[in-house]
Protein backbone atom coordinates (compact mmCIF):
# COMPACT_ATOMS: atom_id res chain seq x y z
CA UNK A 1 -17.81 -17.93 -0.99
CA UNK A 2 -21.51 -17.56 0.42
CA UNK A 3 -23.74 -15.57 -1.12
CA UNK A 4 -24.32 -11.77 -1.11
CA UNK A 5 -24.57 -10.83 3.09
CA UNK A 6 -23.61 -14.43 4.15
CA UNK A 7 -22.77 -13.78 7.89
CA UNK A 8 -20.05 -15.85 9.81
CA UNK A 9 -19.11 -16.27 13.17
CA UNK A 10 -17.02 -17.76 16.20
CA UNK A 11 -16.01 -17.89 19.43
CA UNK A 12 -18.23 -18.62 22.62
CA UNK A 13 -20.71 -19.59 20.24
CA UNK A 14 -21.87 -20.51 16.80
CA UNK A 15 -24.88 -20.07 15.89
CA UNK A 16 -27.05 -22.09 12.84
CA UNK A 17 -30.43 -19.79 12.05
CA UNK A 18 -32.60 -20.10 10.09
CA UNK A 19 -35.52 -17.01 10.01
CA UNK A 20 -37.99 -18.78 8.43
CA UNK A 21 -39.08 -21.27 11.58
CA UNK A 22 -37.52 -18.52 13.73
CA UNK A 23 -34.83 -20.90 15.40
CA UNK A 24 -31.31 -21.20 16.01
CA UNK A 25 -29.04 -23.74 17.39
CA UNK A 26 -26.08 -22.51 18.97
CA UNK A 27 -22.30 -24.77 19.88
CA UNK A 28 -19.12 -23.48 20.73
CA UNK A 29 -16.40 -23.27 18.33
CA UNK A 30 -13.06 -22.10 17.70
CA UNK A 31 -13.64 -22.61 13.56
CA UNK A 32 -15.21 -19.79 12.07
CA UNK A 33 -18.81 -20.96 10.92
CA UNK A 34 -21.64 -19.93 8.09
CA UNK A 35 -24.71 -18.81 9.81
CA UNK A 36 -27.79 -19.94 7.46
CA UNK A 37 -28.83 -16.61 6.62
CA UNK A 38 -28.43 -13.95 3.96
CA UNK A 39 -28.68 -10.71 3.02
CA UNK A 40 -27.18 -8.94 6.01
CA UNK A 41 -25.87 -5.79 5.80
CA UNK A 42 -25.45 -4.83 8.98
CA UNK A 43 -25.25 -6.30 12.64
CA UNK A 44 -25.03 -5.09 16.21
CA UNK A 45 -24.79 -7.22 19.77
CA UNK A 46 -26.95 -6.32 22.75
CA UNK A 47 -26.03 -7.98 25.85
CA UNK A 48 -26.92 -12.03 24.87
CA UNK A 49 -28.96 -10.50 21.22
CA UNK A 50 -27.53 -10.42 17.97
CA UNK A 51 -29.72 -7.58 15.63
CA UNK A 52 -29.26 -8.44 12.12
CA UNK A 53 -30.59 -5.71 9.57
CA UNK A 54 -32.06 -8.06 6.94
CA UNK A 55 -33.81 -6.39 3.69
CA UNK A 56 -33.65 -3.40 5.65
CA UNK A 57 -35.56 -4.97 8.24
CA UNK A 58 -34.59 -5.45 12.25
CA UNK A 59 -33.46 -9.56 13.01
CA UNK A 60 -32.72 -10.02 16.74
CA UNK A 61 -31.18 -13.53 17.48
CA UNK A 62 -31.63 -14.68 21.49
CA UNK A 63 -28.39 -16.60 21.61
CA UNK A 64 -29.98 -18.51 24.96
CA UNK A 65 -33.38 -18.89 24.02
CA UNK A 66 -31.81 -19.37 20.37
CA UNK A 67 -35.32 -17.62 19.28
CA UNK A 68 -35.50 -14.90 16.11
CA UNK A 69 -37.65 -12.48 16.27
CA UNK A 70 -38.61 -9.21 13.72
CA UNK A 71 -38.73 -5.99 15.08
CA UNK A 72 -42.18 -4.68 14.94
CA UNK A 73 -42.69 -1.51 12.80
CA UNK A 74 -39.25 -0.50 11.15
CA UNK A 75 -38.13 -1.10 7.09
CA UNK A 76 -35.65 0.47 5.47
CA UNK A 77 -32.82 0.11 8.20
CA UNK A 78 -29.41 0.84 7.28
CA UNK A 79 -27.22 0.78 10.13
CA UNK A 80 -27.87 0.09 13.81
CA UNK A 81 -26.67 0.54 17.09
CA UNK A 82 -26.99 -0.96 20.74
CA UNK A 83 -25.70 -1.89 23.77
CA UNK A 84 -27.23 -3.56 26.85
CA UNK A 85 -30.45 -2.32 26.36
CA UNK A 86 -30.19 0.58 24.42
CA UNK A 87 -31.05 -0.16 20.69
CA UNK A 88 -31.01 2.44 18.01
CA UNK A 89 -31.90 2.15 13.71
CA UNK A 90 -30.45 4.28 11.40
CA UNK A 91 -33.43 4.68 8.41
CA UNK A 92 -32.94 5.73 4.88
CA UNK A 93 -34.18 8.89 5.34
CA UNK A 94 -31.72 9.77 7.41
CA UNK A 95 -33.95 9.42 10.68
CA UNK A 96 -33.11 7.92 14.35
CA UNK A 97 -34.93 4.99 15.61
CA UNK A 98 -35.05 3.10 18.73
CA UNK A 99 -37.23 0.13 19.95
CA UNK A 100 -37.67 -2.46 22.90
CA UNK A 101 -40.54 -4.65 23.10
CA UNK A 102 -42.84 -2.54 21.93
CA UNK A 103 -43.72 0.21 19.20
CA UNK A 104 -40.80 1.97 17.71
CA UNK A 105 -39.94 5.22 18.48
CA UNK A 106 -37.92 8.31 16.80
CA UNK A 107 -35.20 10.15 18.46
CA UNK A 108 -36.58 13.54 18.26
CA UNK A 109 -34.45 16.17 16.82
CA UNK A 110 -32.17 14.64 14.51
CA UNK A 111 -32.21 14.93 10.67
CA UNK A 112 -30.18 14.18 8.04
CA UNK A 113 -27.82 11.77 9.74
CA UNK A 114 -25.53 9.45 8.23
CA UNK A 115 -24.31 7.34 11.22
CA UNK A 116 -25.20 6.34 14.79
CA UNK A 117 -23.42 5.13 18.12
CA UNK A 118 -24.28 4.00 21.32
CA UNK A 119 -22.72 3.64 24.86
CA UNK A 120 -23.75 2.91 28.13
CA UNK A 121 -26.89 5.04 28.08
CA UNK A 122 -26.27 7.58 25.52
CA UNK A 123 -26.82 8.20 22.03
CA UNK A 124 -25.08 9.46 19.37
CA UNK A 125 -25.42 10.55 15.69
CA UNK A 126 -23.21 12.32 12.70
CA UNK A 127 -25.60 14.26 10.83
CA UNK A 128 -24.05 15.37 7.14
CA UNK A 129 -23.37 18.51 7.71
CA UNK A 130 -20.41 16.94 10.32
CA UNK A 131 -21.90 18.18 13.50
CA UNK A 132 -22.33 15.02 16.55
CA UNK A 133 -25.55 14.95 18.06
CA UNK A 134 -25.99 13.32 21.64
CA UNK A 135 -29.32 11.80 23.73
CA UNK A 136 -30.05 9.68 26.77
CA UNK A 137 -31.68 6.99 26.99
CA UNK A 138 -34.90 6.94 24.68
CA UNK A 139 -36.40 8.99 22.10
CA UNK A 140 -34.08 12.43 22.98
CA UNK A 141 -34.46 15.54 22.39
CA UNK A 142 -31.24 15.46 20.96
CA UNK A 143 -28.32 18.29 21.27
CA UNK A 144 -25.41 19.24 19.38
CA UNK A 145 -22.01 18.28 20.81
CA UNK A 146 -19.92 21.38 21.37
CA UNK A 147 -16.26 21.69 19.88
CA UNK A 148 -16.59 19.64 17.16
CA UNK A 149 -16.96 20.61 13.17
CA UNK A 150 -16.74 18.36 9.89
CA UNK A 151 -16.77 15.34 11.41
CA UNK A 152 -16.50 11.61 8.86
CA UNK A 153 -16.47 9.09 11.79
CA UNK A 154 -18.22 8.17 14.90
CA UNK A 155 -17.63 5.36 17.34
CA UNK A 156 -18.97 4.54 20.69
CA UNK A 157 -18.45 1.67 23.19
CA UNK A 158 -18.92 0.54 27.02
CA UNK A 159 -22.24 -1.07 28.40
CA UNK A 160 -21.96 0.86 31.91
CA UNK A 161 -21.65 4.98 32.10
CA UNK A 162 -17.96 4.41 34.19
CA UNK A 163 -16.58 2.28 31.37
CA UNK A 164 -17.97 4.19 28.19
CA UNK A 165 -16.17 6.47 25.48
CA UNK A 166 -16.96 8.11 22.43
CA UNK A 167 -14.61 9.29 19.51
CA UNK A 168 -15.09 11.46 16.82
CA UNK A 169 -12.78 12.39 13.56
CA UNK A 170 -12.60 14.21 11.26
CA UNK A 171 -11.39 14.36 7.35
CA UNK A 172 -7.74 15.33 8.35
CA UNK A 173 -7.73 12.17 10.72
CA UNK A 174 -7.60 14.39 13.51
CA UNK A 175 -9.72 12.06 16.84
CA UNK A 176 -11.37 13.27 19.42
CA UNK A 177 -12.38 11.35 22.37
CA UNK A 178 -14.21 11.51 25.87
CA UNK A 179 -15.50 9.55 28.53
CA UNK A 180 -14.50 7.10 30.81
CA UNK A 181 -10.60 6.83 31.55
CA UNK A 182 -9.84 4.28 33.65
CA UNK A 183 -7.68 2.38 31.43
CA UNK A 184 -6.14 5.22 29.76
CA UNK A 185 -8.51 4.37 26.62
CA UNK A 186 -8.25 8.55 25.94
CA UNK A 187 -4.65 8.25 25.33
CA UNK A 188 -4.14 11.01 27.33
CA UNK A 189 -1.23 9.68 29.49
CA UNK A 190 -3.80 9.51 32.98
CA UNK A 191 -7.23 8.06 33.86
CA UNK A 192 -8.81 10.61 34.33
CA UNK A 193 -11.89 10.75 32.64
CA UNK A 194 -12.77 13.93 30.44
CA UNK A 195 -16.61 15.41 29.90
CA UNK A 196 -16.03 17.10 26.88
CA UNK A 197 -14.18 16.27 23.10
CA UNK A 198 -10.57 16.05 23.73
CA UNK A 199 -8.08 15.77 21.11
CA UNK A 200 -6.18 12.30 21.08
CA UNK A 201 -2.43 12.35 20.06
CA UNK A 202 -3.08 10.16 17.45
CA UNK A 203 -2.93 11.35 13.52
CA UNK A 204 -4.01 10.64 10.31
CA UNK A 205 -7.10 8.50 11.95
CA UNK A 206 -9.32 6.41 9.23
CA UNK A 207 -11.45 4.15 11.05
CA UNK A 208 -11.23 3.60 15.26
CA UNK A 209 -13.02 0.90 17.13
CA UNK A 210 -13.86 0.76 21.19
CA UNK A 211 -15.75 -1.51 23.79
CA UNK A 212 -15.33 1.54 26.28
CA UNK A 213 -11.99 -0.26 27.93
CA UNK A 214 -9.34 -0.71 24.88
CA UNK A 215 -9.12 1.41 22.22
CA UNK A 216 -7.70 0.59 18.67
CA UNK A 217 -7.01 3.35 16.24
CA UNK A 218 -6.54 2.56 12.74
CA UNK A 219 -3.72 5.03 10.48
CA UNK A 220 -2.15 5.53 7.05
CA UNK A 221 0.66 4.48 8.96
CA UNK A 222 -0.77 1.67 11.13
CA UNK A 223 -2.74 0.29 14.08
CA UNK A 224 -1.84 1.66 17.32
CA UNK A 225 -3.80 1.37 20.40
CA UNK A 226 -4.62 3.06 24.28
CA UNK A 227 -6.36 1.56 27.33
CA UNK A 228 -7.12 -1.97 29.35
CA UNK A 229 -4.41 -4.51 28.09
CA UNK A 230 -6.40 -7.41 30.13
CA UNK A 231 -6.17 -11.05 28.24
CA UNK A 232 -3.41 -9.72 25.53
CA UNK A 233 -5.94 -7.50 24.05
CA UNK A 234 -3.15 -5.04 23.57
CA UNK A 235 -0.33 -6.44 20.93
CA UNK A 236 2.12 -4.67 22.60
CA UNK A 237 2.65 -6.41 26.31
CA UNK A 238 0.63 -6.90 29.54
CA UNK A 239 0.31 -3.28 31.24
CA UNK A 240 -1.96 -1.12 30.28
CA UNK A 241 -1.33 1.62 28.22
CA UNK A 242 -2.16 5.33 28.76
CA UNK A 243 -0.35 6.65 25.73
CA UNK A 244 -0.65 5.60 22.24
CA UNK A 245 1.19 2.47 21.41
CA UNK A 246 1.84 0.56 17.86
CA UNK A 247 0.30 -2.79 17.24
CA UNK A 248 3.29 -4.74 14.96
CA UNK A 249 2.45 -7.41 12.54
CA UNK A 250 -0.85 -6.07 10.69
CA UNK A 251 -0.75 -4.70 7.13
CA UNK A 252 -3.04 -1.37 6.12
CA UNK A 253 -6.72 -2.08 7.74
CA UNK A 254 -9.87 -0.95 6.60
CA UNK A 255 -11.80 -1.66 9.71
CA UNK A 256 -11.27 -2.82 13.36
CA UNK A 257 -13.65 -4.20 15.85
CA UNK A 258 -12.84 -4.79 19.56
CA UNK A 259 -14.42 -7.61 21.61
CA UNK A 260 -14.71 -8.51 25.06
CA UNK A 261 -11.18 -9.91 25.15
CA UNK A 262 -9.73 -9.99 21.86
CA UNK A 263 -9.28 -7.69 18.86
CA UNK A 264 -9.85 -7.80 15.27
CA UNK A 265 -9.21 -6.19 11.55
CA UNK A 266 -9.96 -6.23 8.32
CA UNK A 267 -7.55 -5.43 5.22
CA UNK A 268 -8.57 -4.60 1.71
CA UNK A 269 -8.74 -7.89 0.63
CA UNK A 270 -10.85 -8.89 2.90
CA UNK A 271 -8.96 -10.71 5.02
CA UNK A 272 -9.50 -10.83 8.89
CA UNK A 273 -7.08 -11.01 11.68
CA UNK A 274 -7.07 -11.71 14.89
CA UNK A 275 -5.35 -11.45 18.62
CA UNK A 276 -5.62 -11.56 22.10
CA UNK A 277 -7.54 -13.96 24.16
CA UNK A 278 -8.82 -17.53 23.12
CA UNK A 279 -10.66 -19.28 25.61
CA UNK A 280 -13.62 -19.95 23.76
CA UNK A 281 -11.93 -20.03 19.94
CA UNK A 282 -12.57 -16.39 20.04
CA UNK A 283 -10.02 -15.67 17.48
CA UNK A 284 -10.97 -18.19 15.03
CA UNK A 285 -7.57 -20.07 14.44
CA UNK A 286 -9.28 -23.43 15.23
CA UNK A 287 -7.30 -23.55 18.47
CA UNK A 288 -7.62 -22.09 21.78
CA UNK A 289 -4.38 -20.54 22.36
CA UNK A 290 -4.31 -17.11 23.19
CA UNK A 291 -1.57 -14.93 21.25
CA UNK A 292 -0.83 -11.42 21.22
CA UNK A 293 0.21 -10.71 17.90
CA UNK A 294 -2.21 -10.42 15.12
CA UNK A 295 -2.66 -13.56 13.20
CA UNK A 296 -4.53 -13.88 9.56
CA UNK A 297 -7.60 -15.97 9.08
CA UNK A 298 -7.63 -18.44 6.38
CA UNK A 299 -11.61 -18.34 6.60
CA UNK A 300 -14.16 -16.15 6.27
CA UNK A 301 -13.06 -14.51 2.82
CA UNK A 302 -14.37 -11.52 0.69
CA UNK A 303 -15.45 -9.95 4.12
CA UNK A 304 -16.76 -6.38 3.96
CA UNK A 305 -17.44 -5.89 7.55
CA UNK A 306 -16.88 -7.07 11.30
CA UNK A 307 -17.95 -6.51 14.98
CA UNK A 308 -17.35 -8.56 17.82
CA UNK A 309 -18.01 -8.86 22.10
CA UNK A 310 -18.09 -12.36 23.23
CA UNK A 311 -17.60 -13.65 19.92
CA UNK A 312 -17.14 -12.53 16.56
CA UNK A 313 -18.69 -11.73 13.47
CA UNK A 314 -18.00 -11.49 9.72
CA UNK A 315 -20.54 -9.97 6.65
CA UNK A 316 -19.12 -11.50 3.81
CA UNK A 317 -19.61 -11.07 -0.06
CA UNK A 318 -21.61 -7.41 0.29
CA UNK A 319 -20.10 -4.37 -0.32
């Protein structure tokens, strides 16, 4: 096993970094790889930028310049959040952070949060006290999101405004959800979209995972899933689905992650499966073949978190 934060990672490509000299050299592969760094206890993907929270510091990886470059001005990062060009830190004291090329900014008007989100061009924070808190794009203010109370999880995905949805549960696993429609990701049996928290027919939620099109939804009794079943991303057959519908074959799951055309989860043991398409070795199987029924990895092991859109990624060895 690598060491403590040892990130992996396959698909369209796989990358070799090393901060120090600030380079990387990236090939395609369908084996799942060791990146040369450490210590990463977080990661989040940006259009062609991997952003690596390293030492509680900000890591963005060019994966076509193959450069590696700090973020100026932020320390003591513990989560972050982007998409396209929307990039947001999560600090340890619990405030909001976001940054382009220059000087870092705070989201004004959030406090005591405990986890961010970002789609399209919107913001998103659970504070502790379980209210969501929304912004556009840059530094806020923020406002509370109406209709929703003690809140434990927040997800967000879809680069563009028509493709983007957001969903929100809470202790009893009870999900709500809003946004875009088009695929049926709302699970709300049309495609239409819906501009306020809507409760999905879904129960016992413990962890949900989006990139604005396909939905999966992770239960005490299972994976099921809603929305865009383009490439096999959706276990369960080639139509899209606008109501919820089971994903066979995968034990409990701890987390999920959903890429640009194939799916992913992660089991207590820390074990990772895979499914859908396998163009580029998305999957990680060593092969190309695209299959719709969740597969296990035989490598990375010991992995404590994942995340994935072209290609995907494994933090291994850091809990």
């Amino acid at each position: 096993m690598a060491g403590a934060g040892g990130l992996w990672t396959w698909g369209e490509v796989n990358g070799q970094c090393e901060v120090e000299s600030g380079n990387c050299r990236t090939t395609g592969s369908a084996q799942p790889g060791l990146v040369s760094v450490s210590g990463v206890s977080a990661l989040a993907t940006s259009g062609a930028t991997i952003h690596l929270v390293i030492d509680g510091a900000v890591v963005s990886w060019d994966r076509v310049s193959e450069a590696m470059v700090v973020a100026p001005g932020l320390s003591g990062v513990r989560a972050i959040a982007a998409v396209s060009w929307e990039k947001y830190a999560l600090l340890d004291d619990q405030t909001v952070w976001g940054w382009n090329s220059g000087t870092p900014y705070q989201v004004e008007g959030l406090s005591q949060v405990e986890a961010i989100a970002v789609g399209a061009e919107t913001g998103y924070a659970l504070r502790t006290d379980g209210t969501v808190w929304t912004w556009g794009a840059g530094a806020g203010p923020a406002v509370p999101v109406a209709g929703l109370a003690d809140i434990v999880g927040l997800t967000a995905g879809g680069q563009f405004v028509t493709l983007a949805a957001v969903y929100a549960w809470d202790s009893d696993g009870r999900v709500w959800g809003w946004g875009a429609n088009g695929s049926g990701q709302l699970c709300q049996g049309d495609q239409s979209p819906r501009l306020e928290p809507t409760v999905v027919p879904v129960d016992a939620v413990q962890t949900v995972a989006t990139n604005g099109s396909t939905t999966y939804f992770g239960t005490a009794d299972g994976v099921v899933m809603c929305g865009s079943t383009a490439s096999g991303r959706l276990a369960a057959g080639a139509a899209d689905r606008l109501s919820p519908t089971p994903v066979l074959g995968l034990p409990p799951v701890t987390a999920l992650a959903v890429g640009d055309q194939a799916a992913y989860a992660l089991t207590g043991d820390g074990t990772v499966w895979s499914w859908g398409f396998n163009g580029t070795g998305q999957l990680g199987d060593g092969t190309t073949d695209s299959r719709t029924t969740p597969a296990a990895l035989t490598e990375p092991t010991g992995v404590t978190a994942i995340s994935a859109d072209l290609q995907a990624y494994a933090i291994q060895g850091l809990s």
